[in-house]
Protein backbone atom coordinates (compact mmCIF):
# COMPACT_ATOMS: atom_id res chain seq x y z
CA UNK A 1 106.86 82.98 96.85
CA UNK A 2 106.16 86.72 98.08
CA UNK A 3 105.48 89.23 95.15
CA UNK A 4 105.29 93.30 95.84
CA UNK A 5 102.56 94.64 93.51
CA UNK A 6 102.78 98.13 92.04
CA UNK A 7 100.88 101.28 92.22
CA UNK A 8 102.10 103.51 89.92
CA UNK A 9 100.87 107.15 91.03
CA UNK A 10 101.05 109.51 87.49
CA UNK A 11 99.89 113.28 88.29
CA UNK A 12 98.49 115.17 85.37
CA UNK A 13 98.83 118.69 87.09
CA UNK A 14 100.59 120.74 89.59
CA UNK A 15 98.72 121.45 92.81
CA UNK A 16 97.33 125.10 93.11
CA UNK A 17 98.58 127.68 95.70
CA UNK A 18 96.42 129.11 97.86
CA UNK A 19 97.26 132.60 97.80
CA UNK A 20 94.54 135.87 98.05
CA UNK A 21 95.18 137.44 94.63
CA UNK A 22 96.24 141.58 94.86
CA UNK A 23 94.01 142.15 91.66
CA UNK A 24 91.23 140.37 92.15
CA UNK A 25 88.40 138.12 94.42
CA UNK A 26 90.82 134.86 93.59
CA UNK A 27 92.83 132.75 96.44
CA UNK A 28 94.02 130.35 93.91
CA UNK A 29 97.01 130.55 91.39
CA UNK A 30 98.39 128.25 89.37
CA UNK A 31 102.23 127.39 88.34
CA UNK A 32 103.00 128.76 85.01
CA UNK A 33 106.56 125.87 85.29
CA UNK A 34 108.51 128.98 84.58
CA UNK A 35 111.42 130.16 86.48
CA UNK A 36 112.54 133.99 87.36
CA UNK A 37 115.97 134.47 87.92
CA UNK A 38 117.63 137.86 88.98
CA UNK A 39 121.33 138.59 89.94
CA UNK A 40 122.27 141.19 91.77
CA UNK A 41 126.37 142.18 92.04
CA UNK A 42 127.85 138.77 92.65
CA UNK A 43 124.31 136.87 94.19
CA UNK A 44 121.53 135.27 92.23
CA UNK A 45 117.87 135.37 93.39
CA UNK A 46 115.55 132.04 91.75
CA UNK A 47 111.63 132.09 91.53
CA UNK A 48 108.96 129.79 90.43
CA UNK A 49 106.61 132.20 88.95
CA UNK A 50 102.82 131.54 89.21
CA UNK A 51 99.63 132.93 87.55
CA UNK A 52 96.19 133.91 89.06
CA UNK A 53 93.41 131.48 87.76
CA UNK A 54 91.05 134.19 87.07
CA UNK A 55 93.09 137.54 86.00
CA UNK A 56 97.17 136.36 85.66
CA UNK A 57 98.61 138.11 87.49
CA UNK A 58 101.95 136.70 88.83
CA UNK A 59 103.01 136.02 92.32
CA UNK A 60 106.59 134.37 93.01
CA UNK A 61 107.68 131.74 95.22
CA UNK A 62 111.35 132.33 96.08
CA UNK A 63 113.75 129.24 95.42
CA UNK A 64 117.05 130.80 95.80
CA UNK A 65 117.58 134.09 97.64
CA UNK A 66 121.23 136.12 97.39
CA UNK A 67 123.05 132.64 96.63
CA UNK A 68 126.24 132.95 95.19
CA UNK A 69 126.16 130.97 91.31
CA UNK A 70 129.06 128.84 92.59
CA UNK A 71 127.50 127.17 95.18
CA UNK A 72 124.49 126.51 92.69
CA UNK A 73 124.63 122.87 91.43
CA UNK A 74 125.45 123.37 87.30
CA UNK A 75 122.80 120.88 86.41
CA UNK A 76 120.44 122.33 88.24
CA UNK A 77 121.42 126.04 87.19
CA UNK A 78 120.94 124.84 83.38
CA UNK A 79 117.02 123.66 84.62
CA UNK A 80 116.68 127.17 85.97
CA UNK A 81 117.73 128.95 82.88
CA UNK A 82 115.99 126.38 80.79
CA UNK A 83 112.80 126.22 82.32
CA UNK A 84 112.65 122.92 82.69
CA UNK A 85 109.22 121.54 83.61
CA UNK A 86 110.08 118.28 85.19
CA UNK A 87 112.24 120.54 87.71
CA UNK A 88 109.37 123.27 88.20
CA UNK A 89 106.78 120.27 89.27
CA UNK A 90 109.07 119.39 91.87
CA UNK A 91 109.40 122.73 93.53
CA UNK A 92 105.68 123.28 92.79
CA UNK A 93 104.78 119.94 94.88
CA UNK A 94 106.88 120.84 97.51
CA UNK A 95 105.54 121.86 100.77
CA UNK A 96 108.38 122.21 102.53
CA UNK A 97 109.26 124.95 100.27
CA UNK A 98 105.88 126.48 100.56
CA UNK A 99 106.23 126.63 103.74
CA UNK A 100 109.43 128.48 103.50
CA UNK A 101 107.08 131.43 102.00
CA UNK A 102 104.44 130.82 104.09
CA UNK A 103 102.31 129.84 101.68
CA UNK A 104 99.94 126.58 101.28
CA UNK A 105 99.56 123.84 98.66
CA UNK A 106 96.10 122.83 97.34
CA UNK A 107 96.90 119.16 96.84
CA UNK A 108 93.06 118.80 96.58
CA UNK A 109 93.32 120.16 93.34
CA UNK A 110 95.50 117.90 91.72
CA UNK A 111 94.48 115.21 89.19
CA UNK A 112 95.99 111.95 89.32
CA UNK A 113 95.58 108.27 87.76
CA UNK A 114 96.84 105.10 89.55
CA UNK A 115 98.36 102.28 87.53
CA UNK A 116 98.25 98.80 89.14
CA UNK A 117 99.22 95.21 88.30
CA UNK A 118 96.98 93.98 90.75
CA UNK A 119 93.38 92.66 90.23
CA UNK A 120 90.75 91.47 92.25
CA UNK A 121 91.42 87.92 90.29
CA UNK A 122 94.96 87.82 90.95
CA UNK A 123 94.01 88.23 94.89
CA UNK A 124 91.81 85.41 94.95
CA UNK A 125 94.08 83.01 93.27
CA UNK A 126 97.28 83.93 95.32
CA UNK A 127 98.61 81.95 98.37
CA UNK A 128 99.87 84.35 100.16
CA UNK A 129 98.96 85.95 103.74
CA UNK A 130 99.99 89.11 103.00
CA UNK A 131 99.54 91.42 100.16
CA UNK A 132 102.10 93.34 99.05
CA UNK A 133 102.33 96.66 97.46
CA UNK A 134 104.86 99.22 96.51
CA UNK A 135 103.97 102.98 95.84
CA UNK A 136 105.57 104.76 92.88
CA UNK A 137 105.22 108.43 92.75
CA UNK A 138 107.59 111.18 91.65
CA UNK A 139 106.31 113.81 93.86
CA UNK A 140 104.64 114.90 97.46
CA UNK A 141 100.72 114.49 97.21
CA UNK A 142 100.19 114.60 100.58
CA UNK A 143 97.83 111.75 99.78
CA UNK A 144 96.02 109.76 102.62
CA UNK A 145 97.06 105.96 102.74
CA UNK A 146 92.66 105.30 102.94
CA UNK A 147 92.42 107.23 100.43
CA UNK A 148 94.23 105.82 97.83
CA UNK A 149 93.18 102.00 98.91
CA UNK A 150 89.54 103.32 98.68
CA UNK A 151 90.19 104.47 95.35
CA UNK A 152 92.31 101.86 93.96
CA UNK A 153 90.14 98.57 95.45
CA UNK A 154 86.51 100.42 95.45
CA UNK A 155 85.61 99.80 98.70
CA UNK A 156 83.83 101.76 101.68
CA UNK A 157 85.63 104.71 104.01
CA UNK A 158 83.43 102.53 106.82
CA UNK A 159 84.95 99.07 105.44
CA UNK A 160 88.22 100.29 105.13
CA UNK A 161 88.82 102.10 108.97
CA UNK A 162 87.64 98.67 110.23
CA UNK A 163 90.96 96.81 108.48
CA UNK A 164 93.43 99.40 110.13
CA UNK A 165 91.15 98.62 113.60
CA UNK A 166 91.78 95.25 112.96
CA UNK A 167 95.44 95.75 111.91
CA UNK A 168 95.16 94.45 108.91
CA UNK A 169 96.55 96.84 106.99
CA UNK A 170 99.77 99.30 107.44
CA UNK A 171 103.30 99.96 105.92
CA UNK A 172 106.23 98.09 106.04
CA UNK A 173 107.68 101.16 107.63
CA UNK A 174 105.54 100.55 111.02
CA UNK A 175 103.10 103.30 110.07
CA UNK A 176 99.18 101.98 110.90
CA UNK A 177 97.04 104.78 111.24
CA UNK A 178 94.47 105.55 107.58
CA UNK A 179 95.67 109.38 107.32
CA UNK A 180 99.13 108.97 107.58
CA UNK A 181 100.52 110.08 104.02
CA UNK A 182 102.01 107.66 101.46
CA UNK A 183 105.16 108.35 100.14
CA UNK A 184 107.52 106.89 97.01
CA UNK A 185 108.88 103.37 97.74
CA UNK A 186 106.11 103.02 100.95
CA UNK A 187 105.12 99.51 100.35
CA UNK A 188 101.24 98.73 101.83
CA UNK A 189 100.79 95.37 103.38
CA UNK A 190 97.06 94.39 103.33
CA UNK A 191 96.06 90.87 105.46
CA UNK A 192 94.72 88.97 101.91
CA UNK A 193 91.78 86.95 103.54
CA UNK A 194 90.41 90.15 105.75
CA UNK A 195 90.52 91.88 102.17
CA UNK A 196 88.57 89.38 100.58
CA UNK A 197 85.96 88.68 103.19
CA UNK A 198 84.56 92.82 102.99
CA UNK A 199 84.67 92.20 99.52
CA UNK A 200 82.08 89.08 99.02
C-alpha cells in the first residue's frame, strides 16, 4: 500500500527586501505587516509598508494603485483596513509582486522549521519502491528541492546531486533537476533503496 509522507514547511519570518535605504548605509528592510491605504476622488491606492533594519525609515511596496473600491474583493478590503498579518505575509513572500516594483526578495533571510512524519526507521521497514512525499507550505520560499532534502534527511550536497544523476529522485510533476523550486502540494518521489544505500 503506497503512503505520501508530509513535510510540513512553517516560516517564522517574512523575507527581507533588498532595497538601498535613502537615510542610511542599509540595503535591507523589513515588513512592518502593516498596510497604507490612500483614496484619492473615487480610486484607492494599497501599500505594504516596510521599515529599514538599521534607522526605520519606511519604504512602500504598492499593492493596489488608482483601483476603484468596487472592484476590490470585500474580504480582502476588511484585511487591508485591518491589518491583517496572515494577508501582509502573503504579499510580503510574493515575488511576483516584487517584481511589479522592481524590487527583490531576500528569501535567504527567512527562518523556517520543517515538520515530517517520516523517519529514517520508518524507511527501512517500508516495502515500498518509491518514497513518497508531499510539501506543505503556505507561501513562496523560493526554496531549492536539494536543499530542503539535504536539510530534512542530513545528507551530503555531493551525495544528493548523484540521486538526481541517477534519477532517483524528482516530482511527481516531471520536474528532475536539484534547483528547481518546491512549491505547496509538490510531492518528492525518492527511489527508497538508492536512499538507503548513501545512507549506510
Amino acid at each position: 500500500m503506497e503512503t505520501t509522507f508530509t513535510w510540513e514547511i512553517k516560516v517564522k519570518n517574512t523575507p527581507l527586501l533588498i532595497k538601498k535605504c535613502s537615510h542610511c548605509e542599509s540595503d535591507r528592510f523589513y515588513c512592518s505587516d502593516k498596510f497604507r491605504m490612500n483614496a484619492q476622488k473615487k480610486n484607492i491606492d494599497v501599500w505594504l509598508i516596510y521599515r529599514c533594519v538599521k534607522c526605520d525609515n519606511t519604504c512602500n511596496m504598492t499593492l493596489l494603485s488608482r483601483t476603484k473600491p468596487d472592484l476590490i474583493d470585500k474580504k480582502l478590503f476588511h484585511s487591508f483596513s485591518m491589518n491583517d498579518r496572515e494577508v501582509a505575509w502573503q504579499y510580503a513572500f510574493s515575488a511576483g509582486m516584487a517584481s511589479k516594483n522592481k524590487l527583490q526578495i531576500d528569501y535567504d533571510s527567512v527562518e523556517y522549521e520543517v515538520i515530517s512524519n517520516i523517519s529514517f526507521e520508518d524507511i527501512m521497514n517500508m516495502n515500498n519502491v518509491i518514497i513518497s512525499i508531499r510539501i506543505e507550505c503556505d507561501f513562496e520560499l523560493n526554496l531549492k528541492l536539494l536543499s530542503l532534502i539535504k536539510r530534512c534527511f542530513s545528507l551530503s550536497t555531493t551525495r544528493l546531486k548523484h540521486l538526481f544523476e541517477e534519477g532517483n529522485i524528482s516530482l511527481l510533476s516531471g520536474k528532475t533537476s536539484p534547483k528547481c523550486k518546491v512549491k505547496n502540494g509538490d510531492i518528492i518521489l525518492i527511489d527508497r533503496k538508492s536512499l538507503i544505500d548513501i545512507w549506510v
